[in-house]
N, C-alpha and C. Protein backbone atom coordinates (compact mmCIF):
# COMPACT_ATOMS: atom_id res chain seq x y z
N UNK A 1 43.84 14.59 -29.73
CA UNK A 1 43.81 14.15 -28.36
C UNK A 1 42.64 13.18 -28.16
N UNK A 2 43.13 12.21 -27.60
CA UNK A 2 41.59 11.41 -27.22
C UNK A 2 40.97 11.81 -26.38
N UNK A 3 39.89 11.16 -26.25
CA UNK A 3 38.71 11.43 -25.21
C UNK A 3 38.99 10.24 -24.29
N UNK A 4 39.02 10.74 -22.24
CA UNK A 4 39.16 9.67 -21.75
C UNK A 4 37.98 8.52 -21.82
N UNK A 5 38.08 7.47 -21.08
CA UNK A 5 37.28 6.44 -20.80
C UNK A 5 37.80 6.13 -19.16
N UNK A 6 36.77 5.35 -18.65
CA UNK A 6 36.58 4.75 -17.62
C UNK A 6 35.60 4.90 -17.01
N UNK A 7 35.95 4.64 -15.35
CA UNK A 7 34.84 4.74 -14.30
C UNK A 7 35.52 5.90 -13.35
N UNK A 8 34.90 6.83 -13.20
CA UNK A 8 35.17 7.59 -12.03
C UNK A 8 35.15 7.61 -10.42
N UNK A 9 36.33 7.72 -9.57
CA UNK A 9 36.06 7.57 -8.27
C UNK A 9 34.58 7.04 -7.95
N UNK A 10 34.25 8.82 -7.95
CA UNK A 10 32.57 9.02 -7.31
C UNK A 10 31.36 7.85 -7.94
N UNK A 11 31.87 7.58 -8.98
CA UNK A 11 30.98 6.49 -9.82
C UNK A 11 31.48 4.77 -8.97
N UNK A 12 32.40 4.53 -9.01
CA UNK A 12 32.76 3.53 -8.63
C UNK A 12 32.31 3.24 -7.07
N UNK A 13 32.43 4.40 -6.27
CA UNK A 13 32.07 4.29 -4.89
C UNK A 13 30.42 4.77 -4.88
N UNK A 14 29.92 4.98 -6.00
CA UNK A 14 28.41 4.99 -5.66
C UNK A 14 28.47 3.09 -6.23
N UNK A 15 28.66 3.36 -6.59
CA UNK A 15 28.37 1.53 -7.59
C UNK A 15 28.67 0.68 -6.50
N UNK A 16 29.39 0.99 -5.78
CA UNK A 16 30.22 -0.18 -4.63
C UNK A 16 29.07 0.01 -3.12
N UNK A 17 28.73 1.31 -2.93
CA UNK A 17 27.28 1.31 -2.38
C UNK A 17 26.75 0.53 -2.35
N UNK A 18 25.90 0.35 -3.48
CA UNK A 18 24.84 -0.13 -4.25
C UNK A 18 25.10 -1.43 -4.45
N UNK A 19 26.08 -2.07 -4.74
CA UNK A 19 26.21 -3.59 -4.10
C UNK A 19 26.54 -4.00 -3.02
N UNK A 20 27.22 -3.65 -1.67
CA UNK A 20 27.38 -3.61 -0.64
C UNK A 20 26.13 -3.65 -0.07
N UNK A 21 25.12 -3.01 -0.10
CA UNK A 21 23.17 -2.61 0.23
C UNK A 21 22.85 -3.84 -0.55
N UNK A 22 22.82 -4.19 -1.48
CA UNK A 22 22.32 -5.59 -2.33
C UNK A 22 22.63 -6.38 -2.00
N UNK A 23 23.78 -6.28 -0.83
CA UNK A 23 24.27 -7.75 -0.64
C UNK A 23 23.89 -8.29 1.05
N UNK A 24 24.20 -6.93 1.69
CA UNK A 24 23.55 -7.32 2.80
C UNK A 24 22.15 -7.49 2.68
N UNK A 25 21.32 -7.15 1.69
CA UNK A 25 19.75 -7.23 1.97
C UNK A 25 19.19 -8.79 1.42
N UNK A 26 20.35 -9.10 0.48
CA UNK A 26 20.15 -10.78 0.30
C UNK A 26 20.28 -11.19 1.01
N UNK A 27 21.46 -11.30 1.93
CA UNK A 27 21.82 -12.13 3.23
C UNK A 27 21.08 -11.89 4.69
N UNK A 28 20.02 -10.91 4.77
CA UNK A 28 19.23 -10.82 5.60
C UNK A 28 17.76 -11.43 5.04
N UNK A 29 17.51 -11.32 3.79
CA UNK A 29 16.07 -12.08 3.42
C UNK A 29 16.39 -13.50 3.19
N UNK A 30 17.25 -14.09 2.60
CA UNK A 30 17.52 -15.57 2.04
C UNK A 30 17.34 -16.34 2.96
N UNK A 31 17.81 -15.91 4.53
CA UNK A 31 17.38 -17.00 5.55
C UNK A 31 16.01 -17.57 5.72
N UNK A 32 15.06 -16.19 5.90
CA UNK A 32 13.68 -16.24 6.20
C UNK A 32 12.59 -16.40 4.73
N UNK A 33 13.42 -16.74 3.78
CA UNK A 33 12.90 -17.40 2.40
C UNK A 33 13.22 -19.07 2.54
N UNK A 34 14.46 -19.36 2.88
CA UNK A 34 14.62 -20.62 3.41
C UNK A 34 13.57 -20.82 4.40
N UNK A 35 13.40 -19.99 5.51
CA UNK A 35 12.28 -21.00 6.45
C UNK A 35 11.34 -21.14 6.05
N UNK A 36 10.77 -20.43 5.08
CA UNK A 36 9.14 -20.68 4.48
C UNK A 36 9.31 -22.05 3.55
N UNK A 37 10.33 -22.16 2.88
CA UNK A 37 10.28 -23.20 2.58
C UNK A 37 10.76 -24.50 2.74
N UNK A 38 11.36 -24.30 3.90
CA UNK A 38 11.08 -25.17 5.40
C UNK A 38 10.17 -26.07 5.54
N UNK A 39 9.25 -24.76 5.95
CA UNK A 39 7.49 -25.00 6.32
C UNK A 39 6.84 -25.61 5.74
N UNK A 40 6.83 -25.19 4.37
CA UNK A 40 6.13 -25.60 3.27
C UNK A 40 6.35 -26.73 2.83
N UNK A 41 7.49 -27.30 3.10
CA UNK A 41 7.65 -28.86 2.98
C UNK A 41 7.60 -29.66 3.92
N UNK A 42 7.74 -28.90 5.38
CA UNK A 42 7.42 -30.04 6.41
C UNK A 42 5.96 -30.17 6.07
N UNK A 43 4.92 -29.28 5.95
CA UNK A 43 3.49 -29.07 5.63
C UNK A 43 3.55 -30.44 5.35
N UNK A 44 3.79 -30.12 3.75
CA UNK A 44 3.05 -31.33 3.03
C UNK A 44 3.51 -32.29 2.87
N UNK A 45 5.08 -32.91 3.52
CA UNK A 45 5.25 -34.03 4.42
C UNK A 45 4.57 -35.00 5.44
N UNK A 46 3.92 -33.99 6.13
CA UNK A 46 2.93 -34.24 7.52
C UNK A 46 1.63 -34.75 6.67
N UNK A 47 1.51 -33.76 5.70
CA UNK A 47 -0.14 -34.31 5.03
C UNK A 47 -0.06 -35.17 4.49
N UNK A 48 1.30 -35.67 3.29
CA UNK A 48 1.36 -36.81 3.11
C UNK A 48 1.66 -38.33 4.01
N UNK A 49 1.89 -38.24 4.88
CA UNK A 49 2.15 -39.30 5.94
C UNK A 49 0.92 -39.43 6.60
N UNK A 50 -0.14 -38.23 6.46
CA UNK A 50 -1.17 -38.97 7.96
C UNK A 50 -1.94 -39.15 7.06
N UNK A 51 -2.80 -40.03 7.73
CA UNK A 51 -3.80 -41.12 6.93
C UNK A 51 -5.85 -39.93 7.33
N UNK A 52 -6.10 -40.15 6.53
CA UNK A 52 -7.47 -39.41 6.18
C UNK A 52 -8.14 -39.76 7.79
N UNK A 53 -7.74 -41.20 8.86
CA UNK A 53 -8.42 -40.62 10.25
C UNK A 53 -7.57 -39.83 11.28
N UNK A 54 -6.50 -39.18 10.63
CA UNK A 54 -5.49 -38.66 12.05
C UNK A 54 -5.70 -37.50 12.26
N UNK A 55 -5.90 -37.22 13.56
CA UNK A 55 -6.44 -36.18 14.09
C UNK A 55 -5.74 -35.20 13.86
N UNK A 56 -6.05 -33.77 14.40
CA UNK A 56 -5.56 -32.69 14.66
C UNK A 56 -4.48 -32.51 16.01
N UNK A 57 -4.94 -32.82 16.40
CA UNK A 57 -3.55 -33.24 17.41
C UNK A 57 -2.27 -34.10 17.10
N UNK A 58 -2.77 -35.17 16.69
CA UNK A 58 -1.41 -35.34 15.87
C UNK A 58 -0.70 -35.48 14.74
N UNK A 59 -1.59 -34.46 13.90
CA UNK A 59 -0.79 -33.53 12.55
C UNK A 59 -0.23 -32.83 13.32
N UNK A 60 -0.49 -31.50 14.49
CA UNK A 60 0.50 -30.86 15.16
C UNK A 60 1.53 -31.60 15.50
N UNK A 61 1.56 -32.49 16.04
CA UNK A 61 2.75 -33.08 17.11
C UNK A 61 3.65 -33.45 15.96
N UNK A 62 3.37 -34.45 14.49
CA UNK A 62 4.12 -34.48 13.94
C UNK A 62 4.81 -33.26 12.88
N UNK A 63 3.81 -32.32 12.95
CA UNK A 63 4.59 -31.08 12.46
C UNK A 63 5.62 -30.36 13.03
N UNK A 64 5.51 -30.80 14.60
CA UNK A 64 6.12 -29.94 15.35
C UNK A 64 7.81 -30.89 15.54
N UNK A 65 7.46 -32.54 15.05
CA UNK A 65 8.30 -33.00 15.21
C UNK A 65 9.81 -32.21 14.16
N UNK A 66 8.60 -32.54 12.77
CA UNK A 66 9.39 -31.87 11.62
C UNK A 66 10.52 -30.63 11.63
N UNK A 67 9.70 -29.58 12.30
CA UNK A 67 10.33 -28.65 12.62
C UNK A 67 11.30 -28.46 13.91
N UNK A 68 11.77 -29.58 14.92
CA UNK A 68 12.52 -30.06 16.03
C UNK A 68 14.05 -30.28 14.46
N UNK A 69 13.51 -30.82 13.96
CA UNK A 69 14.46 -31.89 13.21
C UNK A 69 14.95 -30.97 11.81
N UNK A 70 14.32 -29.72 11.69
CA UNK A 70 14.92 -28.62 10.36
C UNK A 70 15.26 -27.88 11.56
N UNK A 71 15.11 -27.39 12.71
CA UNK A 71 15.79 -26.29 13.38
C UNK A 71 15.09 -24.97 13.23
N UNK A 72 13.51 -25.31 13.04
CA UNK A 72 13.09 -23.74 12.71
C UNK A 72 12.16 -23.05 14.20
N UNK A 73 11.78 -22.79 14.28
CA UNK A 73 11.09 -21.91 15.50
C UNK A 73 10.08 -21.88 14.66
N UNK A 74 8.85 -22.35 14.59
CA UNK A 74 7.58 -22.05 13.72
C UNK A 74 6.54 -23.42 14.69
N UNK A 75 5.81 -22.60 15.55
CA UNK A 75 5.09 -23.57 16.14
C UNK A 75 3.76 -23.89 15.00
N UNK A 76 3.07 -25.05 15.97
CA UNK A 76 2.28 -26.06 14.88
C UNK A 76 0.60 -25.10 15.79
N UNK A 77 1.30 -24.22 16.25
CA UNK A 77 -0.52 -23.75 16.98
C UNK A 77 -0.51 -22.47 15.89
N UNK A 78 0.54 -22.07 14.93
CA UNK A 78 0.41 -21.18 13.91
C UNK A 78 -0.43 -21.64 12.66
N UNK A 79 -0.34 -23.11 12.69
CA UNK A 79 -1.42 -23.37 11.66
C UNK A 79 -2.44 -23.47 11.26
N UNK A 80 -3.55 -23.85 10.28
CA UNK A 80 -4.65 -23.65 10.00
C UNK A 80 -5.12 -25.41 9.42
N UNK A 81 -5.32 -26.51 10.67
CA UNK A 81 -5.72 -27.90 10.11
C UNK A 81 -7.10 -27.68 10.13
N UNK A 82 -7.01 -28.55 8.96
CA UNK A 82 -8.44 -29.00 8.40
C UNK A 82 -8.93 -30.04 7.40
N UNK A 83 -9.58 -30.50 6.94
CA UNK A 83 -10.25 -31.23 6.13
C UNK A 83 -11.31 -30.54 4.82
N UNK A 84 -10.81 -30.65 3.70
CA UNK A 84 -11.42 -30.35 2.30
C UNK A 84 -12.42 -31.54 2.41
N UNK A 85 -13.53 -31.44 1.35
CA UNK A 85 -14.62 -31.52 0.95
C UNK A 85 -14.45 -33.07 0.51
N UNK A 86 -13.01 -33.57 0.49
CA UNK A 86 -13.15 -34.55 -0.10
C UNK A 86 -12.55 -35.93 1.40
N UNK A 87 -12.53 -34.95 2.40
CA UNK A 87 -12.37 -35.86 3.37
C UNK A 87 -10.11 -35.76 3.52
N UNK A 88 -9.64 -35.32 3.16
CA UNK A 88 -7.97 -34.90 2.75
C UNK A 88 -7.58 -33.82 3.30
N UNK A 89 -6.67 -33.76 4.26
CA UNK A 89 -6.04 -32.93 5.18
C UNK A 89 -5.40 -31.83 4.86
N UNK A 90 -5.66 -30.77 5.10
CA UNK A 90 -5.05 -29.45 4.66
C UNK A 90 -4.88 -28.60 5.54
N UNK A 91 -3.25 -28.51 5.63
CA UNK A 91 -2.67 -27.27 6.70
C UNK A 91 -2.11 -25.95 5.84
N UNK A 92 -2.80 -25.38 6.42
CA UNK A 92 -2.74 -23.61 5.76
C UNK A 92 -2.09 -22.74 6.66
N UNK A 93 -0.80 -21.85 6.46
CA UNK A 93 -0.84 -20.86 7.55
C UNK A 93 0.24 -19.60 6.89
N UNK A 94 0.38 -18.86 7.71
CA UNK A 94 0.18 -17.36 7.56
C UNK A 94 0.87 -16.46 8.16
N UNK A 95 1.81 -16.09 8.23
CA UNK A 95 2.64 -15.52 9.06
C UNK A 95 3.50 -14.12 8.60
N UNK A 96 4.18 -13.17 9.38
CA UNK A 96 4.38 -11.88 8.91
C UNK A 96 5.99 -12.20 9.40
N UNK A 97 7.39 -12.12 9.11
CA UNK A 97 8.45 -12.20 9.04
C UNK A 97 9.05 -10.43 8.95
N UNK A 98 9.38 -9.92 10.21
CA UNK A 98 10.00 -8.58 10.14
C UNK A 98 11.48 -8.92 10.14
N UNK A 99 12.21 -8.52 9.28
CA UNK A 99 13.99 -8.15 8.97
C UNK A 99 13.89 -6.91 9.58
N UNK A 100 15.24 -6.59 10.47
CA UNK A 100 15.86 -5.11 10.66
C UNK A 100 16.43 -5.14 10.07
N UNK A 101 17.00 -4.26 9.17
CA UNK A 101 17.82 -3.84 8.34
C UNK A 101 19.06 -2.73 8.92
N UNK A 102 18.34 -1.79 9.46
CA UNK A 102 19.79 -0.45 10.11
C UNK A 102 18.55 0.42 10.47
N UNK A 103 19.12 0.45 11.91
CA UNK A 103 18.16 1.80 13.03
C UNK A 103 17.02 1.12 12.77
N UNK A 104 16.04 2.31 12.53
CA UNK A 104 14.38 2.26 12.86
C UNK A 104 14.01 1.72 11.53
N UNK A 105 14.80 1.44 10.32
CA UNK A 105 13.81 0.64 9.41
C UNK A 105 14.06 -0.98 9.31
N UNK A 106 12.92 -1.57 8.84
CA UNK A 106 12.78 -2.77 8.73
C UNK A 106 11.89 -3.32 7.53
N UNK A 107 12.33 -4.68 7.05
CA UNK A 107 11.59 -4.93 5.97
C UNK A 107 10.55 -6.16 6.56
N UNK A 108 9.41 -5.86 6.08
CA UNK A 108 8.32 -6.55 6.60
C UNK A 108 7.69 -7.48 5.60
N UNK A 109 7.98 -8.95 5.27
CA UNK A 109 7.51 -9.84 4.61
C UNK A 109 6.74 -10.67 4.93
N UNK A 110 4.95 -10.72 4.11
CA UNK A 110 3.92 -11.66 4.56
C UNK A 110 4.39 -12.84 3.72
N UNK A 111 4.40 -14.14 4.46
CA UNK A 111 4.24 -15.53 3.86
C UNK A 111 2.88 -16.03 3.84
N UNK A 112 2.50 -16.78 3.18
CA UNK A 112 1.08 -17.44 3.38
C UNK A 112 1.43 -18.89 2.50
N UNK A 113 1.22 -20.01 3.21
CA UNK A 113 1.22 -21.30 2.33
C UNK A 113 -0.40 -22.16 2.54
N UNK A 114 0.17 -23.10 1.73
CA UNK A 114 -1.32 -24.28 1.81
C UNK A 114 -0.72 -25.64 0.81
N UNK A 115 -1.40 -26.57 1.41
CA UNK A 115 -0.96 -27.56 1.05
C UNK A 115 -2.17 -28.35 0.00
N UNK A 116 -2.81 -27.13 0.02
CA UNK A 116 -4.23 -27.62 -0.95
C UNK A 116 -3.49 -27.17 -2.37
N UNK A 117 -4.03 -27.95 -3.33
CA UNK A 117 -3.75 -28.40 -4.64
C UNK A 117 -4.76 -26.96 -5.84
């Protein structure tokens, strides 16, 4: 007599779980991985376009343009402008991204970028 083979019900519907949960939890993080890197390129878009006298006011305005024109909700008063040592513009910023997932839990992801080298 042989010995069976396969996958069992209970095996198959734990397995089908377990990608069903993997799949919604990609499709709830992938968005808010896209906006960071969004950000991160309007960033250093903005730094590359303004010239070593442009103010802080309007690195915001054109950051804020950037982000009018990707569709993200990420204001330019979240950032961190400044000037390195060598006189070269550097926007830094920092932000905490909460996912709900189902009921009372949620997944809580810190971003942090910089456009320094």
């Amino acid at each position: 007599m042989k010995k069976q083979q396969g996958v069992a019900l209970s095996g198959l519907l734990m397995w089908s779980l377990v990608l069903v949960l993997g799949a919604i939890m990609g499709m709830k993080v992938v968005p808010a991985t896209l906006e960071y890197f969004k950000i991160k390129k309007a960033a250093e878009n903005v730094v590359a376009k303004a010239g070593s006298n442009a103010t802080v006011p309007e690195i915001r305005a054109a950051f804020d343009r950037q982000m009018q024109i990707d569709h993200v909700e990420f204001s330019s008063r979240d950032l961190d402008v400044h000037k390195n040592a060598r006189g070269a513009v550097v926007i830094g910023f920092d932000y905490e991204k909460r996912i709900p997932l189902f009921a009372n839990v949620s997944l809580v992801i810190d971003y942090k970028g910089s456009t320094a080298e």
